[in-house]
Protein backbone atom coordinates (compact mmCIF):
# COMPACT_ATOMS: atom_id res chain seq x y z
CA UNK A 1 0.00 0.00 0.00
CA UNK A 2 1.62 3.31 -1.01
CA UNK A 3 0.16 6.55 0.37
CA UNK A 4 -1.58 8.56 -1.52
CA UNK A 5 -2.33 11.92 0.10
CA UNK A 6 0.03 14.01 2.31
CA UNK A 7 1.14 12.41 5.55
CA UNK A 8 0.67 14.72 8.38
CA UNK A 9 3.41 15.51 11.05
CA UNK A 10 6.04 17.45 12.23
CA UNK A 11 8.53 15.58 10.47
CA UNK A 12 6.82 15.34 7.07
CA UNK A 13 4.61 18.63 6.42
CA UNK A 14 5.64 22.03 5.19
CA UNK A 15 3.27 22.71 7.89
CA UNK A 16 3.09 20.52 10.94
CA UNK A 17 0.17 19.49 12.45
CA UNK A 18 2.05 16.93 14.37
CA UNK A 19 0.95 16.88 18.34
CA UNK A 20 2.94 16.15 21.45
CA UNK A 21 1.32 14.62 24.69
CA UNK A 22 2.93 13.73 27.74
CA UNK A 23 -0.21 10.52 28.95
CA UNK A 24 -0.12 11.37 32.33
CA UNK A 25 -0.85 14.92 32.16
CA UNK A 26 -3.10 17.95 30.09
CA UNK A 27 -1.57 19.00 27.02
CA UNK A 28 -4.59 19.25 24.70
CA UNK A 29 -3.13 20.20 21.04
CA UNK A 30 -5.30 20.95 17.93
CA UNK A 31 -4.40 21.42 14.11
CA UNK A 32 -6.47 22.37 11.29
CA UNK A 33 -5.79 22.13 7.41
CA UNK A 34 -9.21 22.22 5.33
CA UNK A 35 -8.66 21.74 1.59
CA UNK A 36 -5.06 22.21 0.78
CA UNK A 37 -4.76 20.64 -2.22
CA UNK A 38 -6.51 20.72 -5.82
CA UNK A 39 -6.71 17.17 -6.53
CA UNK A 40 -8.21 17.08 -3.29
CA UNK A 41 -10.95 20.10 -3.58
CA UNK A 42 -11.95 18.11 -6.81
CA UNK A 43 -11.81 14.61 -5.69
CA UNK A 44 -15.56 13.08 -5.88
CA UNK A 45 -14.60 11.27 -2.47
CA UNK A 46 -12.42 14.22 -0.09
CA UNK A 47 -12.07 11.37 2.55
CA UNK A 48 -8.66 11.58 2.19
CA UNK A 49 -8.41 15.05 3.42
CA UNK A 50 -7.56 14.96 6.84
CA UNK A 51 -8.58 18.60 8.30
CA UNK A 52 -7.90 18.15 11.85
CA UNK A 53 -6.29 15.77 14.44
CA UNK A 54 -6.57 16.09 18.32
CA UNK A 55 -5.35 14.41 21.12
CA UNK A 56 -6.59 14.88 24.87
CA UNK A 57 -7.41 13.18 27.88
CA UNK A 58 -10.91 11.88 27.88
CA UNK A 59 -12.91 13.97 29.81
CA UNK A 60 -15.15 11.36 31.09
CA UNK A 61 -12.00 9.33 32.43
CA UNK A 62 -8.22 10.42 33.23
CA UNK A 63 -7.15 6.93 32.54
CA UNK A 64 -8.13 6.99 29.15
CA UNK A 65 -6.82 9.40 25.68
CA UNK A 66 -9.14 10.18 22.79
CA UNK A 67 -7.70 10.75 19.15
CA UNK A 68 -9.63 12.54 16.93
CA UNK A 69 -9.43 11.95 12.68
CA UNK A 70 -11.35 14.30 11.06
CA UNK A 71 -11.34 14.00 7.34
CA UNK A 72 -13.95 14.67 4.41
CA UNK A 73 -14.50 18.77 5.03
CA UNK A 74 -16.87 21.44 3.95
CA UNK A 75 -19.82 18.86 4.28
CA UNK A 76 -22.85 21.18 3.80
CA UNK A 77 -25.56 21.15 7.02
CA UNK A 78 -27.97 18.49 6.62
CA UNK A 79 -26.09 16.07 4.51
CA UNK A 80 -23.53 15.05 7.39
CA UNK A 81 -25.35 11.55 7.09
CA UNK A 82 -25.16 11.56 3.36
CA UNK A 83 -21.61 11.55 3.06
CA UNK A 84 -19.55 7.96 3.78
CA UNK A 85 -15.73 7.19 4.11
CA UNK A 86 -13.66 6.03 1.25
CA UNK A 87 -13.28 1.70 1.27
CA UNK A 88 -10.10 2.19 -0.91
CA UNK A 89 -8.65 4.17 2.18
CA UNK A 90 -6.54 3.04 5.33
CA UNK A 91 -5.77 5.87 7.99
CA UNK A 92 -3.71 5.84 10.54
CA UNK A 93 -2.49 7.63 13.97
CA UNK A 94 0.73 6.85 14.37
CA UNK A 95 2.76 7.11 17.70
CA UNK A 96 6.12 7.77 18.61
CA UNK A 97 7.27 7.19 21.93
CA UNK A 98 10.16 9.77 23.06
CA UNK A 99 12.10 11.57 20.32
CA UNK A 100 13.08 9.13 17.83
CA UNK A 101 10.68 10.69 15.66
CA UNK A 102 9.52 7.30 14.04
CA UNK A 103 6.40 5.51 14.56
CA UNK A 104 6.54 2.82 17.19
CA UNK A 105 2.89 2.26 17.65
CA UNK A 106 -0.18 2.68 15.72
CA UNK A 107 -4.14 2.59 15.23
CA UNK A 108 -5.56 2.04 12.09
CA UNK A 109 -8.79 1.89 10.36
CA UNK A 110 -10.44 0.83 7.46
CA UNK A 111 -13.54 0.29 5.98
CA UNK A 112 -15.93 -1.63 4.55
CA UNK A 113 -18.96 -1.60 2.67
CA UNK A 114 -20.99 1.49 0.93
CA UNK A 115 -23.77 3.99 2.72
CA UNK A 116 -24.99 3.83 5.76
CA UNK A 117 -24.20 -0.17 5.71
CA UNK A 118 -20.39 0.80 6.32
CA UNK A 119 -18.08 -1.18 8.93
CA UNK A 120 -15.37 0.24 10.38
CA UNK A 121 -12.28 -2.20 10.87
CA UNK A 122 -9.97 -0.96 13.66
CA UNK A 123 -6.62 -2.55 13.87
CA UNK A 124 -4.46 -1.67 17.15
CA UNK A 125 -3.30 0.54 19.27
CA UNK A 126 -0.32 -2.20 18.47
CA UNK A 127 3.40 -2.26 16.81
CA UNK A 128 3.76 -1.52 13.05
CA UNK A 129 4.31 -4.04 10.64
CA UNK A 130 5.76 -1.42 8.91
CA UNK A 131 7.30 2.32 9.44
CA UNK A 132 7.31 4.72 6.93
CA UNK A 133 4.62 5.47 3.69
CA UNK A 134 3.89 1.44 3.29
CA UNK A 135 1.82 -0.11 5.52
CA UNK A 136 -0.14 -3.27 6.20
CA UNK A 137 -3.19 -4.06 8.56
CA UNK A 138 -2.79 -5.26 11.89
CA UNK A 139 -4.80 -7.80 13.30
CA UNK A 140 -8.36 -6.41 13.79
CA UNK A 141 -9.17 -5.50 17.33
CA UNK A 142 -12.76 -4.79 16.60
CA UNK A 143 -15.50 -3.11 14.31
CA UNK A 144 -18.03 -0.49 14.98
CA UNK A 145 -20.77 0.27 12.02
CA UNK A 146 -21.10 4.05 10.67
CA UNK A 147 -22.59 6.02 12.90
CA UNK A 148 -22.52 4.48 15.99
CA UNK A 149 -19.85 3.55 18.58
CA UNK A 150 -18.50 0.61 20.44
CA UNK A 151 -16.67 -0.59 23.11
CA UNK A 152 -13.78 -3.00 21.74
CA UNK A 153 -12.92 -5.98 23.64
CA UNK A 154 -9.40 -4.28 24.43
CA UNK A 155 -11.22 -1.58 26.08
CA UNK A 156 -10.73 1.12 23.15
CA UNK A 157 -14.19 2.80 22.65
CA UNK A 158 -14.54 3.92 18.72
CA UNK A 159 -17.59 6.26 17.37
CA UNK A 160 -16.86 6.79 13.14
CA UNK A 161 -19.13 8.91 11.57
CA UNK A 162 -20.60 12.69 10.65
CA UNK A 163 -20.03 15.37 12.66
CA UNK A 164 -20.47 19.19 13.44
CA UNK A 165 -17.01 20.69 12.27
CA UNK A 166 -15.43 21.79 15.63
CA UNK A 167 -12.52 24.04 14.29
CA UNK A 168 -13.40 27.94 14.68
CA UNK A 169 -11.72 30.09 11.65
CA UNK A 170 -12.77 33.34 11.05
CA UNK A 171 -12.45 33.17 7.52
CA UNK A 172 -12.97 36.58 7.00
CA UNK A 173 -10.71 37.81 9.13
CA UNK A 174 -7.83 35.75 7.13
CA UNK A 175 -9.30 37.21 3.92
CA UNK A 176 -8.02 40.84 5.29
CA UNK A 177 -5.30 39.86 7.60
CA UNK A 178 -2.19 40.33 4.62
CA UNK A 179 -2.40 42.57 1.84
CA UNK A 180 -1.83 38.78 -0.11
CA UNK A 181 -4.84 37.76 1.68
CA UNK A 182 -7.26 40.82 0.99
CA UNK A 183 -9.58 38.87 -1.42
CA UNK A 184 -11.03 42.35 -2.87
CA UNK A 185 -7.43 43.59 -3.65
CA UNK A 186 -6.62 40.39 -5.13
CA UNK A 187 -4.36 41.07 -8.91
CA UNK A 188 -2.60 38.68 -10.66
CA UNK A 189 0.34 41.15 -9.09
CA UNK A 190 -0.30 39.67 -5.76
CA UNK A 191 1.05 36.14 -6.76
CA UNK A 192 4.93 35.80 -5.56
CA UNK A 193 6.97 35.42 -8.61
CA UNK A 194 5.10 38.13 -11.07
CA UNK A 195 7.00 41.42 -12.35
CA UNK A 196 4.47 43.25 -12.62
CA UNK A 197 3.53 46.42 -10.56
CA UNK A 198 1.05 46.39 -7.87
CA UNK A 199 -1.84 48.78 -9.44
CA UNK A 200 -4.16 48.25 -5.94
CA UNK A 201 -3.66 49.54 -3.06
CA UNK A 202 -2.03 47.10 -0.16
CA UNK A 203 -3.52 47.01 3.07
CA UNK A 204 -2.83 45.36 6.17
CA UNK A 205 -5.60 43.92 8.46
CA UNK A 206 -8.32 45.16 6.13
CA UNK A 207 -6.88 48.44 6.60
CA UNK A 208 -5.05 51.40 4.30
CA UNK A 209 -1.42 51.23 4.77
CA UNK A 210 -0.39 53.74 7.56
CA UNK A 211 -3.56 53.73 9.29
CA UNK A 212 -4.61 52.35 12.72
CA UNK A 213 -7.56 49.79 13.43
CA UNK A 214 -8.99 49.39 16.99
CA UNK A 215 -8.21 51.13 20.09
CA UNK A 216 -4.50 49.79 19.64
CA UNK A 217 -1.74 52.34 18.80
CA UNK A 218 1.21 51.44 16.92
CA UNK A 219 2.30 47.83 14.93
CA UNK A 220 -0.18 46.53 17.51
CA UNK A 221 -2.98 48.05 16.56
CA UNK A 222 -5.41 45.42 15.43
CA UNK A 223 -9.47 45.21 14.60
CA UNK A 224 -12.26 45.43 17.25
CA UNK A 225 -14.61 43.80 14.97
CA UNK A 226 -16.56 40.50 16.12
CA UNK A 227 -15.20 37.39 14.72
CA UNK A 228 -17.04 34.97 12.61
CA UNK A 229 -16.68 31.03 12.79
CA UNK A 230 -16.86 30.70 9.05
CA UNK A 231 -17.18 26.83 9.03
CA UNK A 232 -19.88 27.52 11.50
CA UNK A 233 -21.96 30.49 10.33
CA UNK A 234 -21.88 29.92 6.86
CA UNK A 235 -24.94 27.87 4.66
CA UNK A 236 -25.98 26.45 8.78
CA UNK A 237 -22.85 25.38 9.11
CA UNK A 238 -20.25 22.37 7.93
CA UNK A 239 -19.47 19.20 8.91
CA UNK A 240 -16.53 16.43 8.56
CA UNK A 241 -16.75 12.51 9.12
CA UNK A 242 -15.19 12.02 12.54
CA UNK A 243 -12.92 9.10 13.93
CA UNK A 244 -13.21 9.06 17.68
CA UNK A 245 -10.43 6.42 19.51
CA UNK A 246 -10.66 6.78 22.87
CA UNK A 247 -8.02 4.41 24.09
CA UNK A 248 -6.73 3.44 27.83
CA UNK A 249 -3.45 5.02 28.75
CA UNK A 250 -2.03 1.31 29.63
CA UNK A 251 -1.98 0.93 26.15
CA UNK A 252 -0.08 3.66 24.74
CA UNK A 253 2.76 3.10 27.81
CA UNK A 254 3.14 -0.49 28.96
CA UNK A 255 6.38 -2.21 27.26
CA UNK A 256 7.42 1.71 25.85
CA UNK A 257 10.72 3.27 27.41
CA UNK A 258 8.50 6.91 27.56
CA UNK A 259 5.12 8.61 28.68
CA UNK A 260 5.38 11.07 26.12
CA UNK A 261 4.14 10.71 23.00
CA UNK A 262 4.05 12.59 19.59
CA UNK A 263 1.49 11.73 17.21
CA UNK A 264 0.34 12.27 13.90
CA UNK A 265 -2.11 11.37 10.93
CA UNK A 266 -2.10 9.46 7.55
CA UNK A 267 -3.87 8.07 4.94
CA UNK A 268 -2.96 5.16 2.21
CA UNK A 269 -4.37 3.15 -0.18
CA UNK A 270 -5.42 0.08 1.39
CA UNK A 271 -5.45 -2.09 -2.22
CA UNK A 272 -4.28 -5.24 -1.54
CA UNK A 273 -4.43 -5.56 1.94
């Protein structure tokens, strides 16, 4: 199986959305990367876009971390249920113990079936068959269908399915936050590269060059205006298909030489496994 999307972490993105947790204590970290690529904003199936991954102590019990997947975004409101995971697909959290920086545990999931008939294989928390961008199934520690969750018989609890989109990005904020990034200001001699001269005029934060926003004085100056969760307030609102592994901490320490862990996200094919 040879991945086929970008693999996600701190040692293999431009940007890294790679996240470091310590099991035994509170570091909550979040990431967020919604449609980065064009072969992925025109795929007919986006469930290899992986938008966000999070890792946290489960609210509902210290001795247990949840991993969050979310893939599949922009999902208009009201068709969260009408939109399933790819089959073809295997994605992964993987875990590295320390800092070696290579994965020395993993969970995985795949899937099978179409609609709302979809099973969800998970495989782990366990040692790779493989490191790197090829990968192969580990034995199957359970299944949950779409939609719903379960409690595996090695205590990991699993819910796969549609969700509310629970990353907050003011959108238009971004839109005005470089000249670049000023959508109305937008000329082809905005793009890096060009030798052409700028004909608009830049402005920073939404606002003309030289000029204040806010109550702020100087380079700190900045806009009092409310934000907007565009993934939120937009259309009703979006949503993304959702892995939820909530897994005991026993299994993410017992036979490792560390408590700390840094984790991060992929997805393969899964032909021929």
């Amino acid at each position: 199986m040879k991945t086929i999307h970008r693999v996600i972490g701190g040692l293999l993105a431009a940007v890294a959305l790679a996240v470091v947790v310590i099991a035994y204590s509170v570091h909550p970290v979040r990431s967020s990367d919604h449609q980065d690529t064009y072969n992925l904003a025109t795929r007919s199936n986006t469930s290899a876009d992986i938008t966000d991954v999070y890792v946290f102590p489960s609210p509902a019990n210290p001795a247990n971390v949840v991993f969050v997947m979310n893939v599949s975004p922009l999902i208009p409101a009201g068709m969260g249920t009408a939109k399933f995971f790819d089959p073809t697909l295997m994605w992964q959290f993987k875990i590295s113990h320390g800092t070696t920086g290579i994965e020395d545990e993993v969970i995985q999931l795949g899937v099978s079936g179409t609609n709302a008939s979809q099973v969800v294989s998970v495989y782990g928390p366990g040692r790779p068959n493989e490191v790197g961008t090829s990968n192969t199934f580990l034995p199957v520690s359970g299944t949950v269908t779409y939609n719903t969750g379960a409690t595996l018989a090695n205590g990991v609890q699993v819910f796969a399915g549609p969700r509310a989109d629970p990353f907050y990005f003011d959108l238009f904020a971004f839109f005005k936050f470089l000249g670049d990034r000023n959508y109305s200001n937008h000329t082809s001699q905005s793009d890096p590269g060009t030798a052409n001269t700028l004909t608009g005029t830049p402005t920073f934060n939404g606002f003309a060059a030289g000029t204040m926003s806010g109550t702020g004085t100087g380079a700190y100056a900045c806009s009092t205006a409310a934000p907007q969760n565009a993934l939120a307030d937009i259309n009703g609102g979006f949503n993304v298909l959702s892995y939820v592994v909530e897994v005991p901490r026993t299994l993410l320490t017992t036979g490792y030489s560390s408590s700390v862990i840094h984790v991060w996200a992929t997805v393969n094919s899964s032909t021929g496994s």
